[in-house]
C-alpha atoms as a PDB file:
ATOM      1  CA  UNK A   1      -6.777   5.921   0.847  1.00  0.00           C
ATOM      2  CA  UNK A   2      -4.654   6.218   3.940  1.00  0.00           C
ATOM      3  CA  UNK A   3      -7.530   5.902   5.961  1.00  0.00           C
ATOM      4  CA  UNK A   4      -8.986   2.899   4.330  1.00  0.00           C
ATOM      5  CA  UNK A   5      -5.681   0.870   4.217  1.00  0.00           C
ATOM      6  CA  UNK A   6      -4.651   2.139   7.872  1.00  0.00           C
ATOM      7  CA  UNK A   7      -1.467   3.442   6.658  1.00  0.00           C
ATOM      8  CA  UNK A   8      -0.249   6.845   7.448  1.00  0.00           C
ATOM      9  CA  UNK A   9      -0.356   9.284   4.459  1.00  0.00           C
ATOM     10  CA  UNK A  10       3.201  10.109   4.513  1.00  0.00           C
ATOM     11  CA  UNK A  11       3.996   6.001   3.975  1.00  0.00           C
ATOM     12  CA  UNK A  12       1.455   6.400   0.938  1.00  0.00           C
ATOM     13  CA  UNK A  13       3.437   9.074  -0.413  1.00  0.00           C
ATOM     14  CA  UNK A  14       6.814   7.517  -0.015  1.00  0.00           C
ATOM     15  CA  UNK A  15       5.773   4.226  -1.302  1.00  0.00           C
ATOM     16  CA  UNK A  16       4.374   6.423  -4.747  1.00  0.00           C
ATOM     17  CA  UNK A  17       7.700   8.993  -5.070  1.00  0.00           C
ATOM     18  CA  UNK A  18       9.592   5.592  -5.073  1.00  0.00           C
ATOM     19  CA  UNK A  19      11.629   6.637  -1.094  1.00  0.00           C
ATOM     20  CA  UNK A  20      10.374   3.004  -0.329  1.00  0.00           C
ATOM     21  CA  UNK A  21      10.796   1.003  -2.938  1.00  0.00           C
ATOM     22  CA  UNK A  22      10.324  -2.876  -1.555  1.00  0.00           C
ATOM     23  CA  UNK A  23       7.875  -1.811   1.352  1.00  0.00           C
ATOM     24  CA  UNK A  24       6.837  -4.957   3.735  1.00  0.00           C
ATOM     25  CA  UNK A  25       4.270  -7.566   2.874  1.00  0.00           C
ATOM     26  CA  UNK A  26       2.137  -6.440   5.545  1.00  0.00           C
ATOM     27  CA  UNK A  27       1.957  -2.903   3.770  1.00  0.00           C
ATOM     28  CA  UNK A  28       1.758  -4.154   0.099  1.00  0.00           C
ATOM     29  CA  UNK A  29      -1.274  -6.205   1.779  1.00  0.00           C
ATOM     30  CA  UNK A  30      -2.902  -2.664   3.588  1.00  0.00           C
ATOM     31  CA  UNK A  31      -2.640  -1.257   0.030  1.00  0.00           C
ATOM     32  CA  UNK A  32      -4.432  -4.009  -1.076  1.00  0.00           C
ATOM     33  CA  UNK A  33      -7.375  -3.343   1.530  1.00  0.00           C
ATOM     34  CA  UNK A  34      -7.547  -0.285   1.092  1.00  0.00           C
ATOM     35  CA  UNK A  35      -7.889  -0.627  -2.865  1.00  0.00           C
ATOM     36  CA  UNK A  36     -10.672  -3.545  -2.368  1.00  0.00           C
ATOM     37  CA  UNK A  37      -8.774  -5.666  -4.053  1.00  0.00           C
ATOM     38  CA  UNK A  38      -6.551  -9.293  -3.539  1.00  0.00           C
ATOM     39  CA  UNK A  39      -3.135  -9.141  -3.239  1.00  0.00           C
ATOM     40  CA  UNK A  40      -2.993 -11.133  -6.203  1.00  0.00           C
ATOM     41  CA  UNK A  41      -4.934  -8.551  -8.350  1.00  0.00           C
ATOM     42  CA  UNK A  42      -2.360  -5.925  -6.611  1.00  0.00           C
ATOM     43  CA  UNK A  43       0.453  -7.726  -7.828  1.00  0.00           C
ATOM     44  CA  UNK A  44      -0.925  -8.422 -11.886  1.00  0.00           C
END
């Protein structure tokens, strides 16, 4: 997943243990990519 999104692993696991909770749009959107899905499905 890291790899696919081109985020490192440890932002991954932050983002999921709730560290980060409002993480940038740019990484919401990385998540997104790496998912293959919209943002907009992301967000539903």
């Amino acid at each position: 997943m890291a790899r696919k999104s081109d985020l490192l692993y440890t932002m991954l696991t932050k983002i999921e243990t709730n560290v980060i909770t409002k993480p940038t749009i740019q990484t919401v959107m990385k998540v997104a990519k790496g998912l293959g899905i919209t943002l907009d499905n992301l967000m539903k």
